[in-house]
N, C-alpha and C. Protein backbone atom coordinates (compact mmCIF):
# COMPACT_ATOMS: atom_id res chain seq x y z
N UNK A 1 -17.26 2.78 -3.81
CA UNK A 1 -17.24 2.50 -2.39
C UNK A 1 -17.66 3.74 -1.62
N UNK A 2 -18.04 3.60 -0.70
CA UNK A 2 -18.50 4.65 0.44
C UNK A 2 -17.52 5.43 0.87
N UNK A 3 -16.51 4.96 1.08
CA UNK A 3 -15.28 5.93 1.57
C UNK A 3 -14.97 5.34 3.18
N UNK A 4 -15.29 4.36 3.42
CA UNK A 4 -15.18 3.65 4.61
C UNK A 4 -14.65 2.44 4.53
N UNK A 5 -13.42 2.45 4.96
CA UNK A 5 -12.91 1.01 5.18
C UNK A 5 -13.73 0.01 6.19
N UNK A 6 -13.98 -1.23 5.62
CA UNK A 6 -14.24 -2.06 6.64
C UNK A 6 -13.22 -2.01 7.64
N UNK A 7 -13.50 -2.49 9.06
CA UNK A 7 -12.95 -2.50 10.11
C UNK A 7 -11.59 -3.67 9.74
N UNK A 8 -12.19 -5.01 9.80
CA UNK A 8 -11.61 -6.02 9.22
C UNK A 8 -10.19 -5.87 8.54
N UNK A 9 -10.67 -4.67 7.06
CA UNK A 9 -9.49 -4.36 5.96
C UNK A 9 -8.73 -3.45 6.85
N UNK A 10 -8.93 -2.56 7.87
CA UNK A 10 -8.31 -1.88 8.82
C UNK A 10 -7.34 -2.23 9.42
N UNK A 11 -7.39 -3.31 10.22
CA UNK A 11 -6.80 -4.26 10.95
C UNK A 11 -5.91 -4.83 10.17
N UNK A 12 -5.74 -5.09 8.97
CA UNK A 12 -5.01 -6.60 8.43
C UNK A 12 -4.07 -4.92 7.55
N UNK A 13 -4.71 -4.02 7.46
CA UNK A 13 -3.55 -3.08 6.76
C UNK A 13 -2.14 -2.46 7.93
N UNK A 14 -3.15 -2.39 9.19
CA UNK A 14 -2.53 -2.01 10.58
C UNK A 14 -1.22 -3.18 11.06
N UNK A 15 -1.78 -4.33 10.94
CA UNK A 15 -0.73 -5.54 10.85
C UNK A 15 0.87 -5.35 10.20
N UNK A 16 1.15 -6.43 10.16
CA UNK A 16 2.82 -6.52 9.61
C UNK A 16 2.24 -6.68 7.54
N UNK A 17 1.40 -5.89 7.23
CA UNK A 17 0.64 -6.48 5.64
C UNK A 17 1.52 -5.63 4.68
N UNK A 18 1.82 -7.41 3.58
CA UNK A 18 3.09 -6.60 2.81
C UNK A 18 2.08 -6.79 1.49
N UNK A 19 2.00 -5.79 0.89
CA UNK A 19 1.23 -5.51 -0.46
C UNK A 19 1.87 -5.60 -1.39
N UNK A 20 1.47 -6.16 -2.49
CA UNK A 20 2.15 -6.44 -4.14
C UNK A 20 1.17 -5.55 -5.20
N UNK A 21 1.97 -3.94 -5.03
CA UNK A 21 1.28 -3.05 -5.81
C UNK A 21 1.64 -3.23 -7.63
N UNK A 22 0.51 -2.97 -8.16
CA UNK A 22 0.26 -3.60 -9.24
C UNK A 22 0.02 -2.20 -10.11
N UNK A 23 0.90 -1.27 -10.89
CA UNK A 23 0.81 -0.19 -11.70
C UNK A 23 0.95 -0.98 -13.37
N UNK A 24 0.68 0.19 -14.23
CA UNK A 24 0.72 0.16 -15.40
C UNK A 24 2.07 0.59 -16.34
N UNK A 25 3.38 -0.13 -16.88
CA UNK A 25 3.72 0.49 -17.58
C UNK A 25 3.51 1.45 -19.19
N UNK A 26 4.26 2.08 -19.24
CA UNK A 26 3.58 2.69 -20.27
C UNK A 26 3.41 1.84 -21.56
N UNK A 27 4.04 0.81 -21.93
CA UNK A 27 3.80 0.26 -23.03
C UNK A 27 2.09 -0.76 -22.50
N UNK A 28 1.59 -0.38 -21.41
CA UNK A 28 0.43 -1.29 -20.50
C UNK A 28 0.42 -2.29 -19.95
N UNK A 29 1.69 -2.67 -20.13
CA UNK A 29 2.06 -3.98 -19.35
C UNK A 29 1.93 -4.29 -17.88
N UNK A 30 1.53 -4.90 -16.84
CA UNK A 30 1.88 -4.44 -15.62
C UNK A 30 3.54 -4.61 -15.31
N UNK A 31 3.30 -4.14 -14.02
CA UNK A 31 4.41 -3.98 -12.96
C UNK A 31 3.77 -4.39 -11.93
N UNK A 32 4.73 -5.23 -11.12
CA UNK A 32 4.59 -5.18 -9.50
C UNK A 32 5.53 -5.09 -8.80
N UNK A 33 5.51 -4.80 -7.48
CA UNK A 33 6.10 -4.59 -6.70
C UNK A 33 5.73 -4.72 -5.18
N UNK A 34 6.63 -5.27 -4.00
CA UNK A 34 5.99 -5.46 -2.88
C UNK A 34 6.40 -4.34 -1.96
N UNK A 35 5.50 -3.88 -1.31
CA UNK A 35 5.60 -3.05 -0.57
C UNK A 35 5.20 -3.36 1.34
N UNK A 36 5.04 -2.50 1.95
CA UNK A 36 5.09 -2.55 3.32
C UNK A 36 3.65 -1.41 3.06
N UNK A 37 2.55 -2.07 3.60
CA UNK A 37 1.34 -1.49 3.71
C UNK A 37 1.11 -0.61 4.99
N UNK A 38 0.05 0.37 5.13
CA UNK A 38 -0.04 1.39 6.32
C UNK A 38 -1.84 2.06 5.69
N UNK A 39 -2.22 2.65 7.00
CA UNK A 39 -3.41 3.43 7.07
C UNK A 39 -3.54 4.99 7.42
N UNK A 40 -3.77 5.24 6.53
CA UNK A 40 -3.65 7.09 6.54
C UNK A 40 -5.03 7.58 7.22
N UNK A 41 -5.44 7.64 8.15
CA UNK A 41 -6.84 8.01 8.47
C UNK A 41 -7.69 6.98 7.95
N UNK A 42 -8.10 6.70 7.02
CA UNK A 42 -9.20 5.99 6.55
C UNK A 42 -8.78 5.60 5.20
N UNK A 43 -7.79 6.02 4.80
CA UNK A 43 -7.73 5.60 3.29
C UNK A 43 -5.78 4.25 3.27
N UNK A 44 -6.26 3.59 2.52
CA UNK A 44 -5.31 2.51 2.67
C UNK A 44 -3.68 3.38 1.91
N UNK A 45 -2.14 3.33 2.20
CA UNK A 45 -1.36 3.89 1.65
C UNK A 45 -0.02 2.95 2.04
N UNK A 46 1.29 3.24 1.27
CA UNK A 46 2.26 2.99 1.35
C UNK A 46 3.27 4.09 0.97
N UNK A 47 4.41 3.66 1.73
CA UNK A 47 5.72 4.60 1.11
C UNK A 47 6.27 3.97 0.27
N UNK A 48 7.09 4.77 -0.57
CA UNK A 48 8.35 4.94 -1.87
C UNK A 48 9.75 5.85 -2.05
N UNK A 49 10.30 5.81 -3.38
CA UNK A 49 10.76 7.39 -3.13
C UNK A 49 11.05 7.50 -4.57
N UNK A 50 11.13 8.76 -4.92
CA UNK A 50 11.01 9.33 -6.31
C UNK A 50 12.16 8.84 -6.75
N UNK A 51 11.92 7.85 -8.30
CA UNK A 51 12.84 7.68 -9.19
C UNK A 51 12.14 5.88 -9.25
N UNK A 52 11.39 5.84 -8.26
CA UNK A 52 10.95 4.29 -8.48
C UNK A 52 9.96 3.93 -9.67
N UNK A 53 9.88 3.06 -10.36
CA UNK A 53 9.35 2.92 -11.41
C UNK A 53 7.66 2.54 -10.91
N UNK A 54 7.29 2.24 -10.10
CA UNK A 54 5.88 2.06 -9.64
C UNK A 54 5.33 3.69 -9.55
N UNK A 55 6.16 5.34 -9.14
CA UNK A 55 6.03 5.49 -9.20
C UNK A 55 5.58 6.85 -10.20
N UNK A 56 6.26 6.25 -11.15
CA UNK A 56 6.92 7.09 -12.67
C UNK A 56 5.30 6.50 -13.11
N UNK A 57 5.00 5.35 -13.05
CA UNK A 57 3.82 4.78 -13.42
C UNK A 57 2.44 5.25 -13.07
N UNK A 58 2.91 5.41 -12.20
CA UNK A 58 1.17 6.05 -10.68
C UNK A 58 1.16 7.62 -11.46
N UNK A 59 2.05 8.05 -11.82
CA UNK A 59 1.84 9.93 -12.57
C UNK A 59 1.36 9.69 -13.27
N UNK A 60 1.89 8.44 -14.30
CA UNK A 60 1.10 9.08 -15.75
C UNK A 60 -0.31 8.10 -15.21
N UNK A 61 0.27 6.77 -15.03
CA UNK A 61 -1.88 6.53 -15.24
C UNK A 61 -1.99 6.55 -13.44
N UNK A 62 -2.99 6.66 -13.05
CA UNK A 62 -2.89 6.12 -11.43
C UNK A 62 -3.89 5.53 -10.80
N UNK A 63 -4.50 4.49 -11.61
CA UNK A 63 -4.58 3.23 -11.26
C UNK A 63 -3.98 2.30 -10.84
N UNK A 64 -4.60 1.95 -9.67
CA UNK A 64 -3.71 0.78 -9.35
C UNK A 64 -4.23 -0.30 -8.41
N UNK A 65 -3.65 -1.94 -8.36
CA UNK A 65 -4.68 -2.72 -7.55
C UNK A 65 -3.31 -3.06 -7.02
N UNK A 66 -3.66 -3.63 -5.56
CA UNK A 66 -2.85 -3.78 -4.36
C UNK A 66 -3.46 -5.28 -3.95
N UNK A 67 -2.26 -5.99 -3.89
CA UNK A 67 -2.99 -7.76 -3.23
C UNK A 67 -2.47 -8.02 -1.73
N UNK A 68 -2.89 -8.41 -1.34
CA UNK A 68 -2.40 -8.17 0.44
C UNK A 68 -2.80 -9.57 1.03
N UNK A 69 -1.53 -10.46 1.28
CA UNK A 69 -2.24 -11.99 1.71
C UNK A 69 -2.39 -11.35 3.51
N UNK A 70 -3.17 -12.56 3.86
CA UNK A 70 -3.26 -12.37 5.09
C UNK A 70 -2.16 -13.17 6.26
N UNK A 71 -1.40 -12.29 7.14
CA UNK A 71 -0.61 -13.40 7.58
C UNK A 71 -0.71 -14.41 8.18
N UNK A 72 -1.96 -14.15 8.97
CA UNK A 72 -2.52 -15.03 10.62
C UNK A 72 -3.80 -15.92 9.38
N UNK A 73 -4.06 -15.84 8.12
CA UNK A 73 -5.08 -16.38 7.63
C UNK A 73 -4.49 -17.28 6.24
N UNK A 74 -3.52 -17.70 6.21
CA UNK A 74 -2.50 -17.63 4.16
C UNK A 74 -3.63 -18.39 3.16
N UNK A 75 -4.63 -18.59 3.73
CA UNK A 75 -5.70 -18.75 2.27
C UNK A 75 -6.98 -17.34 2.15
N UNK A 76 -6.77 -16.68 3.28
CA UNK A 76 -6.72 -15.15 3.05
C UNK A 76 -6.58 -14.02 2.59
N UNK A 77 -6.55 -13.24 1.35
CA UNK A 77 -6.16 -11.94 1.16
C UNK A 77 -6.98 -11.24 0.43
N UNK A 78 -6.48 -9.85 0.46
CA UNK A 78 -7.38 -8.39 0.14
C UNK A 78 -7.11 -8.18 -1.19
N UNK A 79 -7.65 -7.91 -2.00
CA UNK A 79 -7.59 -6.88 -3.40
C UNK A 79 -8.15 -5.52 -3.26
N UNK A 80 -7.52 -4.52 -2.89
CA UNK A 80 -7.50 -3.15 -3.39
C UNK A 80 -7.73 -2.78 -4.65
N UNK A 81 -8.60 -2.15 -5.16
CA UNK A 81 -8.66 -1.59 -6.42
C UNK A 81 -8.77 -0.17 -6.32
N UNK A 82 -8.22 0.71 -6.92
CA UNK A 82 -8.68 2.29 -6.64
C UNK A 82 -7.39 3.36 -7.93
N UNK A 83 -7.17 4.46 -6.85
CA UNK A 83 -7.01 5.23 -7.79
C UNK A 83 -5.81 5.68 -6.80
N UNK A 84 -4.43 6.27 -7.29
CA UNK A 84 -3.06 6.77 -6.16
C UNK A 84 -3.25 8.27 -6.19
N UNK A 85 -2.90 9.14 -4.88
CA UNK A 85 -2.61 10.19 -5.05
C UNK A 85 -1.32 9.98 -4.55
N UNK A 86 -0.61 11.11 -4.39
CA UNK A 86 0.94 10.97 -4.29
C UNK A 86 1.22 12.21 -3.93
N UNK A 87 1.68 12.19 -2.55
CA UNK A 87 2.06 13.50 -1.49
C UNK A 87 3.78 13.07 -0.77
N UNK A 88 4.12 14.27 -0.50
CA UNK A 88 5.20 14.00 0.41
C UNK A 88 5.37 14.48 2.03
N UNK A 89 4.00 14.92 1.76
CA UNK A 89 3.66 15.61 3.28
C UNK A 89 3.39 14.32 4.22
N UNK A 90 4.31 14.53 5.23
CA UNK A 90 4.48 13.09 6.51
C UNK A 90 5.23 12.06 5.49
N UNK A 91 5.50 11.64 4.62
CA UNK A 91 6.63 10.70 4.29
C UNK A 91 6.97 10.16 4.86
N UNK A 92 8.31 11.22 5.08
CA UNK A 92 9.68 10.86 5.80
C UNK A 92 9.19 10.47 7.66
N UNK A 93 8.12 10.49 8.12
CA UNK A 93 8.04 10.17 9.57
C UNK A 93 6.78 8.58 9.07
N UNK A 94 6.12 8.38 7.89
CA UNK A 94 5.82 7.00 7.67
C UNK A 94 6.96 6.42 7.18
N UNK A 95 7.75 6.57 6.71
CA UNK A 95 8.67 5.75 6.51
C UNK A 95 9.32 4.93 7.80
N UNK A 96 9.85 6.03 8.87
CA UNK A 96 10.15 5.41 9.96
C UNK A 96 9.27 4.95 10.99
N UNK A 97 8.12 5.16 10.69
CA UNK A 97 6.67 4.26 11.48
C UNK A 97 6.73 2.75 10.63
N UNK A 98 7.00 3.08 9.58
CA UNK A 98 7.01 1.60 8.81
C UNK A 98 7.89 0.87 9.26
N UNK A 99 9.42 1.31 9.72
CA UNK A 99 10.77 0.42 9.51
C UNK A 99 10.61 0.13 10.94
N UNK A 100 9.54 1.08 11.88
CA UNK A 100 9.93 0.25 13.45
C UNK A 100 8.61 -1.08 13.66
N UNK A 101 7.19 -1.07 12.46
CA UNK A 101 6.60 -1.96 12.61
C UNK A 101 6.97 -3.24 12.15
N UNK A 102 7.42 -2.93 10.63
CA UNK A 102 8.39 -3.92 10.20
C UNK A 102 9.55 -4.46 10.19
N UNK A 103 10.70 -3.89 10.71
CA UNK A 103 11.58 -4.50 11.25
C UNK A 103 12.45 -4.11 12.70
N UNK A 104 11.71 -3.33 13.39
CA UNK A 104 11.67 -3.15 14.58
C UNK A 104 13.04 -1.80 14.69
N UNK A 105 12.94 -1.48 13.96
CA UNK A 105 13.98 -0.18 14.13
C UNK A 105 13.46 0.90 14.24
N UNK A 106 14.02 2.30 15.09
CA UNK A 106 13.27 3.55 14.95
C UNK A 106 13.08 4.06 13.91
N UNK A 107 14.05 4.41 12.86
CA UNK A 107 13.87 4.81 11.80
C UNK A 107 15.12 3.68 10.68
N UNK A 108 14.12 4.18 9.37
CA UNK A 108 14.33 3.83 8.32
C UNK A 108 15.84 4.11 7.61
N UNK A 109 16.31 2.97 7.84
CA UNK A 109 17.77 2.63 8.02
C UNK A 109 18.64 2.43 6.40
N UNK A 110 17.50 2.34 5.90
CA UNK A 110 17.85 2.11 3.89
C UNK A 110 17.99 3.38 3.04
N UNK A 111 17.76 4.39 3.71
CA UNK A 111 17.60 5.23 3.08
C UNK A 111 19.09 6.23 2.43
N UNK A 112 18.87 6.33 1.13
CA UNK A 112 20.21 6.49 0.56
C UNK A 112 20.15 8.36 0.33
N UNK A 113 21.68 8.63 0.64
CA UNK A 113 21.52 9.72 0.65
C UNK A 113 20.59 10.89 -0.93
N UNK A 114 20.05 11.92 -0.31
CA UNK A 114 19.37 12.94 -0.93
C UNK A 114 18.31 11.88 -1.58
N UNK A 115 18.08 10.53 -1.13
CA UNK A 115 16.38 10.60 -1.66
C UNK A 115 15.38 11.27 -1.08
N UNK A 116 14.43 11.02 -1.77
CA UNK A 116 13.39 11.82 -1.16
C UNK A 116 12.02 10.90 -1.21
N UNK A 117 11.31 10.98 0.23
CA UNK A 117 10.39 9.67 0.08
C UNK A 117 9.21 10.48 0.23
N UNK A 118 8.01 9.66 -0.92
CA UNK A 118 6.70 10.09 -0.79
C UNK A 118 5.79 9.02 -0.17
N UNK A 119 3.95 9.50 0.19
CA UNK A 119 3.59 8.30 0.34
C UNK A 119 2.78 8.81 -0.81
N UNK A 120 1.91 7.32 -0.95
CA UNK A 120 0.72 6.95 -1.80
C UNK A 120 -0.58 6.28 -1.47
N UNK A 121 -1.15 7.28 -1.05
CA UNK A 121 -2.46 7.21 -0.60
C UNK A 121 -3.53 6.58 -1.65
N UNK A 122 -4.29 5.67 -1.50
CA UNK A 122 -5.32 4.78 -2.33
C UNK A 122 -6.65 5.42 -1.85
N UNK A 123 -7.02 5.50 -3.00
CA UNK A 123 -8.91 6.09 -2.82
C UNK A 123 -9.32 4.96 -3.46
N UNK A 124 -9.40 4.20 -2.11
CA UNK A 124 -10.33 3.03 -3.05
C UNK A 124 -11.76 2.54 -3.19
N UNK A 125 -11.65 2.02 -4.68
CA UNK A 125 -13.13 2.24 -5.62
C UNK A 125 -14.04 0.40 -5.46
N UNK A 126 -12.88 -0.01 -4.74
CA UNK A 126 -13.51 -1.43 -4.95
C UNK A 126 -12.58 -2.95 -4.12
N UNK A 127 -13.11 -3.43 -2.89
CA UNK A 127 -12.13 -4.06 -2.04
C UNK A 127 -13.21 -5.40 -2.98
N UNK A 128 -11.99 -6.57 -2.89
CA UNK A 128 -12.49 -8.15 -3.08
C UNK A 128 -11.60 -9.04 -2.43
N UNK A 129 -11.60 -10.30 -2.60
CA UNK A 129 -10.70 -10.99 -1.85
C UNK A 129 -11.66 -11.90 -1.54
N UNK A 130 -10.31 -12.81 -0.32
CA UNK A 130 -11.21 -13.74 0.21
C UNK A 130 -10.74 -13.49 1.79
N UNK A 131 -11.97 -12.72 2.36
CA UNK A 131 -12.21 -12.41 3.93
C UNK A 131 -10.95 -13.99 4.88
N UNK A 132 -10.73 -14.12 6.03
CA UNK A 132 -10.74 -15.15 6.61
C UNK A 132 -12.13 -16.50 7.31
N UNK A 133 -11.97 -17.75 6.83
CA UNK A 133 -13.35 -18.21 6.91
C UNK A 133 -13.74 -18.15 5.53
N UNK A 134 -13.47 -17.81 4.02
CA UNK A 134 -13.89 -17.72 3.52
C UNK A 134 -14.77 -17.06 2.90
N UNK A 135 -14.86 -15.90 3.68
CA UNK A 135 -16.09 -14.92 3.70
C UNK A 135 -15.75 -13.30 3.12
N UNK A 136 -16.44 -12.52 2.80
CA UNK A 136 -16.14 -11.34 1.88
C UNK A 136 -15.96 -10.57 2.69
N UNK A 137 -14.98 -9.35 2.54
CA UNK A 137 -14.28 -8.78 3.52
C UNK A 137 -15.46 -7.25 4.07
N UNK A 138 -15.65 -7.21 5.71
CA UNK A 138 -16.49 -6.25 6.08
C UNK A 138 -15.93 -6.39 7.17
């Protein structure tokens, strides 16, 4: 990919979009898990926090594909394909950007003492899906 999100995939990540991230366990099996989606500048990401098994997974391999239905579209959704990096720089202030888009609180109200939350930024290598209308996502 170019390194440019379509506008389109922009928008529907900017939304209330809950993602079903898809890692590798080590025996290769998948894993999933749903997450609360967000946009880091240009590159698609979500929060976690260390000790989660999606992200014990993302260290050793870090591949990973992300499915994202559409809400305003439900025969709609995105496939992410790409690669995770994994920072903790801004975290803890996406976390509470997340908990006031998604459930309307200032900050992130789940959070158990001395975790520690990272995000996971996607460099992604390859968007598919089915656009709204039926059409390929741009």
């Amino acid at each position: 990919m170019d390194g440019t999100l379509p506008e389109s995939v922009r928008q529907l990540l900017l939304d209330k979009a809950y993602g079903h991230v898809i890692t590798l366990g080590k025996d290769g099996k998948p894993q999933v898990t749903m997450v609360w989606m967000d946009v880091n500048g240009n590159t698609p990401s979500f929060n976690t926090s260390e000790g989660r098994v999606k992200l014990r997974n993302l260290r050793r391999d870090p591949r990973v594909i992300v499915a994202i239905q559409n809400r305003e579209h439900p025969q709609s959704y995105l496939l992410l394909e790409g690669t995770a990096t994994i920072t903790t720089d801004g975290a803890d202030d996406q976390i509470d950007k997340l908990a006031n888009r998604f459930l309307g609180q200032e900050r992130y109200h789940f959070r158990q003492p001395g975790e520690r939350r990272v995000t996971v930024n996607i460099d992604v290598t390859k968007i598919d899906g089915v656009a709204p209308g039926f059409k390929r996502w741009n």
